[in-house]
Protein backbone atom coordinates (compact mmCIF):
# COMPACT_ATOMS: atom_id res chain seq x y z
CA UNK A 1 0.00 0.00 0.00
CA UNK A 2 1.46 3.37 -1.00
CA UNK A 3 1.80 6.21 1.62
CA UNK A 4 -0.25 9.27 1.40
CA UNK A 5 1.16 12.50 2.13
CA UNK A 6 -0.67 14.93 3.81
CA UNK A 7 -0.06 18.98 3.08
CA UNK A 8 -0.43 20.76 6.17
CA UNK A 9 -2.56 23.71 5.80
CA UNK A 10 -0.26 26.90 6.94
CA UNK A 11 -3.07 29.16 7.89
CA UNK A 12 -6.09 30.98 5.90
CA UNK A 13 -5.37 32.86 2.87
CA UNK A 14 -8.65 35.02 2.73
CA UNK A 15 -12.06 34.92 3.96
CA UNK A 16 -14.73 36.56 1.63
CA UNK A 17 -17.84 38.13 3.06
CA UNK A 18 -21.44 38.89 1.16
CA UNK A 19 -22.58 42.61 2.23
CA UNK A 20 -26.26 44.38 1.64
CA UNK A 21 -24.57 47.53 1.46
CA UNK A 22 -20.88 47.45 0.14
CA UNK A 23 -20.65 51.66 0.92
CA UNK A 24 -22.27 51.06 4.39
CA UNK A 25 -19.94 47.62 5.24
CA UNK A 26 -17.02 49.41 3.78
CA UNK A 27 -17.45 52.56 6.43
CA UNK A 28 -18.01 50.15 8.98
CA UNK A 29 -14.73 47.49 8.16
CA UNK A 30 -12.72 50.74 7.37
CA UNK A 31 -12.93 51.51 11.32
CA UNK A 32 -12.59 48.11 12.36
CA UNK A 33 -9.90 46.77 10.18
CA UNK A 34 -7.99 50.14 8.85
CA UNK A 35 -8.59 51.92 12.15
CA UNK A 36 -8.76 49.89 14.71
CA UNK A 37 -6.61 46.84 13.73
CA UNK A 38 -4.02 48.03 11.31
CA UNK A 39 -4.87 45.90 8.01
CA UNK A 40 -4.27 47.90 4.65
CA UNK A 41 -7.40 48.24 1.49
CA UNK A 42 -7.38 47.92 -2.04
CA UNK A 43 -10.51 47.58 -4.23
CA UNK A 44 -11.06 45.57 -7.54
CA UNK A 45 -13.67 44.61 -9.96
CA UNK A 46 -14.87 40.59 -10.33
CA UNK A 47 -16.77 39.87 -12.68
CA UNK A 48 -18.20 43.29 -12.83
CA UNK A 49 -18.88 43.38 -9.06
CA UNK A 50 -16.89 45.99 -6.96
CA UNK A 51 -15.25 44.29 -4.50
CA UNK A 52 -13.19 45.62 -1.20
CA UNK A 53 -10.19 44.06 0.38
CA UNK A 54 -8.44 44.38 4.01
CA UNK A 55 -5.34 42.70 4.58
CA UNK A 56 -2.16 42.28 6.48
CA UNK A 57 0.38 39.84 6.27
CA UNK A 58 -1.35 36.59 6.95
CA UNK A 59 -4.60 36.85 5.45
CA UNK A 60 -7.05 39.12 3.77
CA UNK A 61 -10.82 39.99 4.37
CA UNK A 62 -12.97 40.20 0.99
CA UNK A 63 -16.47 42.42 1.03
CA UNK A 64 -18.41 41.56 -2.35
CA UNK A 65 -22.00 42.49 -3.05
CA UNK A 66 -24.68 40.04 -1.71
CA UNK A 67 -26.96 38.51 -4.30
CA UNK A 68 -29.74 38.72 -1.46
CA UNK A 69 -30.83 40.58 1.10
CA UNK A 70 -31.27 37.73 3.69
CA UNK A 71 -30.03 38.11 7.28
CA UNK A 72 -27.81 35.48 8.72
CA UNK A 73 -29.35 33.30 11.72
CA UNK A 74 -26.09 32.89 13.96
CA UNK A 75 -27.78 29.00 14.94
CA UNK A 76 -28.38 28.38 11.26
CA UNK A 77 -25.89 25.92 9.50
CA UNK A 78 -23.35 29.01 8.05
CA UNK A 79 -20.68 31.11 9.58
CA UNK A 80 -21.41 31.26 13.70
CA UNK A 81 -19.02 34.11 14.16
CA UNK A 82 -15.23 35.12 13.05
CA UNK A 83 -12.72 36.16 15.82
CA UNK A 84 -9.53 37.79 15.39
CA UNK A 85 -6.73 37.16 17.56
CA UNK A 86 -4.30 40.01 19.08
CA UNK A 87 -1.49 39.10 21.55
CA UNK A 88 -2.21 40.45 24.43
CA UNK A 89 -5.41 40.81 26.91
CA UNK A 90 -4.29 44.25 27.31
CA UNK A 91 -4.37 44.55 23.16
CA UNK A 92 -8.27 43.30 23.22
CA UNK A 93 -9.04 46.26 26.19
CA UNK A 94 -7.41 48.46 24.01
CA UNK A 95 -9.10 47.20 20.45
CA UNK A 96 -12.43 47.52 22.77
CA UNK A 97 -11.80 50.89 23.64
CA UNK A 98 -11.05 52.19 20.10
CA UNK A 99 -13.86 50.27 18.66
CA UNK A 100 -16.43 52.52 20.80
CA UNK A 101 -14.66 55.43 20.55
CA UNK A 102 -15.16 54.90 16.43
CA UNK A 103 -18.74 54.45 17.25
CA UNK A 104 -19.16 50.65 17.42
CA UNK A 105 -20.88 48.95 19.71
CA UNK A 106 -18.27 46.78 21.22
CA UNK A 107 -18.71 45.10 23.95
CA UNK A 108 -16.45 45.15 27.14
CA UNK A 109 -13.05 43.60 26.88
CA UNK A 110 -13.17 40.50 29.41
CA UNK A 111 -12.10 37.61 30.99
CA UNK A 112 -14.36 34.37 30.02
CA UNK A 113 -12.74 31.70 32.07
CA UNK A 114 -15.70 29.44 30.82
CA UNK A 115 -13.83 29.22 27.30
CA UNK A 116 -10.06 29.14 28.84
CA UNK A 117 -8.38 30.41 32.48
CA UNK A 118 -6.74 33.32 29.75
CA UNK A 119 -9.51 34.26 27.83
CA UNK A 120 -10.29 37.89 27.11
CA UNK A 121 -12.66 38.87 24.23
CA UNK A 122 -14.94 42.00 22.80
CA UNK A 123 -17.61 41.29 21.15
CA UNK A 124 -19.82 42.99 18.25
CA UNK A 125 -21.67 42.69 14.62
CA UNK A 126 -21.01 44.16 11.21
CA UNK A 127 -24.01 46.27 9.67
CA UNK A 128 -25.33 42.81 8.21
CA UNK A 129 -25.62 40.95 11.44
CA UNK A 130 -22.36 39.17 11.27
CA UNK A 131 -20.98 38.65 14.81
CA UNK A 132 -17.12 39.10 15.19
CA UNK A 133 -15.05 38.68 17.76
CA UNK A 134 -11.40 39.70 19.12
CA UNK A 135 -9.43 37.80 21.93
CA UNK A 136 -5.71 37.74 23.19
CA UNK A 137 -3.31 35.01 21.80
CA UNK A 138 -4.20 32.32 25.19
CA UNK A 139 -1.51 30.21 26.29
CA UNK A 140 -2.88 27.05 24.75
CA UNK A 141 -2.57 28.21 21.71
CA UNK A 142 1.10 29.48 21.82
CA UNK A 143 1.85 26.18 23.03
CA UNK A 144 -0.11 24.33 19.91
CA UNK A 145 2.09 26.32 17.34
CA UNK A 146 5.44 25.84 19.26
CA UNK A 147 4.83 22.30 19.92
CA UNK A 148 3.29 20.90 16.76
């Protein structure tokens, strides 16, 4: 019997996202992702859809017209929520704080010791009811990378 190889997946290369208003999503991801956690923007044209893209250096975040104007159900089979990971817990108190200061409603930066001893998260939603999420880089997951 001949030995498969597996590849090892080496992270997430972009994550595309269906808005109801590309002008209003873009003012809201602008202070999120531009503002608030440092990616960088470029637009481009698909198939003659406008499209809008954050990145930094590990992945980027794709806004593209929605062909509907459906709401997501967060307990409906689909995306639950997306969470993006800073270092510190002192980082997601400080993303928190310059989320509401841009006008978002963000929730308190936290400890949730239900989820991990070291978890600390804000919470809020995107102008189309998608639910994001930031939280600290938790000790169980430094130890997963170092000691795969």
């Amino acid at each position: 019997m001949t030995e498969v190889t597996k590849t090892e997946v080496i992270g997430i290369d972009h994550i595309y996202i269906a808005v109801s208003d590309l002008s209003r999503a873009e003012i809201f991801y602008d202070r999120v992702l531009l503002d608030t956690l440092g990616f960088r923007k470029n637009k481009f044209t698909l198939g003659g859809e406008p499209h809008i893209q954050y990145f930094n250096r590990h992945f980027g975040y794709v806004l593209r017209p929605s062909g509907t104007k459906a709401n997501p159900d967060a307990l409906s089979p689909g995306l639950h929520h997306l969470c993006f990971r800073v270092d510190t817990p002192a980082d997601v108190a400080a993303v928190a704080a310059r989320l509401r200061g841009a006008g978002i409603a963000a929730s308190d930066a936290k400890l949730y010791p239900i989820y991990a001893p070291d978890y600390w998260a804000t919470y809020f939603t995107d102008p189309d009811g998608i639910r994001l999420e930031v939280t600290n880089y938790r000790q169980e997951r430094r130890e997963r990378h170092d000691n795969w």
